[in-house]
C-alpha atoms as a PDB file:
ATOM      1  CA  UNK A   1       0.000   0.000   0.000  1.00  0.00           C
ATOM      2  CA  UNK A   2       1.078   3.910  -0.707  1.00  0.00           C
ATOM      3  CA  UNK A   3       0.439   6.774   1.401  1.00  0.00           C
ATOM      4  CA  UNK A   4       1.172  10.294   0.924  1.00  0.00           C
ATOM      5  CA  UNK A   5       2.465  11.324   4.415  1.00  0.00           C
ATOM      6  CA  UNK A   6       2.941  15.005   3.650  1.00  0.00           C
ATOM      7  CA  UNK A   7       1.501  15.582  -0.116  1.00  0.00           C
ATOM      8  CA  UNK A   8       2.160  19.345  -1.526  1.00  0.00           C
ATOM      9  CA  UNK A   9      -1.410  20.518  -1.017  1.00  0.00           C
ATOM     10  CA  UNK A  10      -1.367  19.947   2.908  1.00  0.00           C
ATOM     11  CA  UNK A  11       2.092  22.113   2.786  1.00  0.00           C
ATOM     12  CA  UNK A  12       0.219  24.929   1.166  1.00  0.00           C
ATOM     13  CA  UNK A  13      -2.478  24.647   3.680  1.00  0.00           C
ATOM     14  CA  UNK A  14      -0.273  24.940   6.628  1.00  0.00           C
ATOM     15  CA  UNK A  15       1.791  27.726   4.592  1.00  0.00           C
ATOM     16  CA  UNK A  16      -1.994  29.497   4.606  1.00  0.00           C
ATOM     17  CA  UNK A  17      -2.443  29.673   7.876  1.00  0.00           C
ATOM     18  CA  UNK A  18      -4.070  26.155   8.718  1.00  0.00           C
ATOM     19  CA  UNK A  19      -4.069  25.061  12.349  1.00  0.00           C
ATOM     20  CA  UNK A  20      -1.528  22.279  13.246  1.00  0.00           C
ATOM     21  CA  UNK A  21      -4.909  20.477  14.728  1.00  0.00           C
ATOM     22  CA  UNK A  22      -6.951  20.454  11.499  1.00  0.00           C
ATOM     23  CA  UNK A  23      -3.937  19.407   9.162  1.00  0.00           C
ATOM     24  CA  UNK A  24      -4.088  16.178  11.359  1.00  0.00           C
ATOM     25  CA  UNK A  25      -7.514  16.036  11.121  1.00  0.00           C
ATOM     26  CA  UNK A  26      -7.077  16.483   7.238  1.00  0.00           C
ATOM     27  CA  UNK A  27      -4.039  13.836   7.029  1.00  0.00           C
ATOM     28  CA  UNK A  28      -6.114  11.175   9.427  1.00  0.00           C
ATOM     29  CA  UNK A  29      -9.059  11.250   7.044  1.00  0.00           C
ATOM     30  CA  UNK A  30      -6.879  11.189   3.954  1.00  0.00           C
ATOM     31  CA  UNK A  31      -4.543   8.307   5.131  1.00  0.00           C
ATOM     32  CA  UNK A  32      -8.125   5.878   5.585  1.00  0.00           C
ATOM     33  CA  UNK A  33      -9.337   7.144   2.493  1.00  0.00           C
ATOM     34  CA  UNK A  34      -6.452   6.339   0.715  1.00  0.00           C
ATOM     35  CA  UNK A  35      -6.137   2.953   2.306  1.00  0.00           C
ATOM     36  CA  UNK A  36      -9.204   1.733   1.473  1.00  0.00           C
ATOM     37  CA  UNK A  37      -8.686   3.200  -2.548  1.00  0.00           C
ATOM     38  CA  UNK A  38      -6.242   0.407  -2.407  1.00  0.00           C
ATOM     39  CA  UNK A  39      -8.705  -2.352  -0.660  1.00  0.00           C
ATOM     40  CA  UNK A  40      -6.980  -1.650   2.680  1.00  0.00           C
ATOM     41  CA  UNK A  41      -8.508  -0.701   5.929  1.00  0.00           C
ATOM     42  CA  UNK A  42      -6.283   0.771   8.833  1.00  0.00           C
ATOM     43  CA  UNK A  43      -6.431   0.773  12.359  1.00  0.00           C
ATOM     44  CA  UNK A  44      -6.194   4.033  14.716  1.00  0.00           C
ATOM     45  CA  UNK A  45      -3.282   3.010  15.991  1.00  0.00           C
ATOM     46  CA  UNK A  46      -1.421   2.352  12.319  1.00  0.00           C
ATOM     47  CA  UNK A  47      -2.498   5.646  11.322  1.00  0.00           C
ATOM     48  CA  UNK A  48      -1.420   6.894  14.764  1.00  0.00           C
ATOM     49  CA  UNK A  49       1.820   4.946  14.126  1.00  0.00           C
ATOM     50  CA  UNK A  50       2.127   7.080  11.425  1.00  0.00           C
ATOM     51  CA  UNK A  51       2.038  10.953  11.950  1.00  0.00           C
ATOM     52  CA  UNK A  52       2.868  10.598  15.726  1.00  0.00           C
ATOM     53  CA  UNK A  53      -0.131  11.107  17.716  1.00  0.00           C
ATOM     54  CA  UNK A  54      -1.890   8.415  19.841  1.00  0.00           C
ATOM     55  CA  UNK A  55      -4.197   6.353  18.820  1.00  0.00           C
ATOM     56  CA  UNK A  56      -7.131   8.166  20.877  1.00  0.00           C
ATOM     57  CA  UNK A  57      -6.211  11.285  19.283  1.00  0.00           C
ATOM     58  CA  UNK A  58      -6.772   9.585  16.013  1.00  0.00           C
ATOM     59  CA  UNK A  59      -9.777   8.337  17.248  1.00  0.00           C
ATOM     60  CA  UNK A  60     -10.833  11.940  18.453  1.00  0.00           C
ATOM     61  CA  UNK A  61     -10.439  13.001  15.152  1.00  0.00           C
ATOM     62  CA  UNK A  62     -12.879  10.140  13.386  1.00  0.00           C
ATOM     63  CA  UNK A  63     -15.459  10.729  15.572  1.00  0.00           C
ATOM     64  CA  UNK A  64     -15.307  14.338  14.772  1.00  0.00           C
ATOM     65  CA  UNK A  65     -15.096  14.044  11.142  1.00  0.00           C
ATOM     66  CA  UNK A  66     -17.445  11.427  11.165  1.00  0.00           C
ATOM     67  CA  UNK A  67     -19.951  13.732  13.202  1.00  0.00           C
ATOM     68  CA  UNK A  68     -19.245  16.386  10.761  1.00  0.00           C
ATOM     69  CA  UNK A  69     -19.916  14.611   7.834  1.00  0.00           C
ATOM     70  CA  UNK A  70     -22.738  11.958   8.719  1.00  0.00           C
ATOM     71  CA  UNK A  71     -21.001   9.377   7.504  1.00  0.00           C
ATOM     72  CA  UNK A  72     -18.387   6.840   8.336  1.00  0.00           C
ATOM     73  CA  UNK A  73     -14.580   6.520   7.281  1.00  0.00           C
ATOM     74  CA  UNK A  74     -13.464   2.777   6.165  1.00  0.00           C
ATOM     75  CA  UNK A  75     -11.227   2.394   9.178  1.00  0.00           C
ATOM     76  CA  UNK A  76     -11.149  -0.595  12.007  1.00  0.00           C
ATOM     77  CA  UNK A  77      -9.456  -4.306  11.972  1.00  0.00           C
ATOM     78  CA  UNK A  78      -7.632  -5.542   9.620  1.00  0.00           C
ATOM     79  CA  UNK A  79     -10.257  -8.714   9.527  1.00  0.00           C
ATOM     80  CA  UNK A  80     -12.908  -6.261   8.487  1.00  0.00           C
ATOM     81  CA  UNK A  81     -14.541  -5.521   5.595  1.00  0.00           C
ATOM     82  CA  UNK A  82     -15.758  -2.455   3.788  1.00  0.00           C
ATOM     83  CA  UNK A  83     -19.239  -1.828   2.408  1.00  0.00           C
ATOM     84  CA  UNK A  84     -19.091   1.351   0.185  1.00  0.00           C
ATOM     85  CA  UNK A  85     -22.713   1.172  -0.662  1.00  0.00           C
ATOM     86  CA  UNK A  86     -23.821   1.249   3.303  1.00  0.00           C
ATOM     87  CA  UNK A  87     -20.708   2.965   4.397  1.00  0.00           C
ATOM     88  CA  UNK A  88     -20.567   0.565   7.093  1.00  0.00           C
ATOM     89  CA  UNK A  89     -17.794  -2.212   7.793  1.00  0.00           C
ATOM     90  CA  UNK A  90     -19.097  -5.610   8.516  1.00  0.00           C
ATOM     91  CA  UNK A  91     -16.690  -7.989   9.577  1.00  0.00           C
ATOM     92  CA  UNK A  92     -15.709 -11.031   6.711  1.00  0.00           C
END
């Protein structure tokens, strides 16, 4: 799997004046995204892992997006599967 850990755009955000908190935000929602483009699913602790924060802080950060958005990011076990249609995971 490839992840973009710092891609230009998110340099130009911070560069504009965007909090240290919501870039993390940004690059915790991008990283599951991007996973699961690639059939992958992470955990909150990979993701965690890394851009060194803990993995409650990542979860902080789902829940809040998640909230946000009404909707669900593809993230949890490895052993879990991802329903695009439902945006639910269901385990396989």
């Amino acid at each position: 799997m490839i992840l973009d850990l710092l891609p230009v755009q998110e340099i130009q955000d911070r560069a504009n004046g965007q909090s240290p908190r919501q870039a993390r935000r940004q690059t915790v929602v991008r990283l599951f995204e991007q996973a699961y483009e690639q059939q992958g699913v992470l955990t909150n602790a990979e993701v965690a892992l890394l851009i060194k924060v803990s993995p409650s802080t990542v979860s902080t950060y789902v829940r809040q997006w998640e909230k946000e958005h009404q909707s669900q990011l593809p993230a949890g076990a490895p052993s879990m599967t991802w329903d695009p249609a439902s945006r639910t995971s269901a385990r396989s």
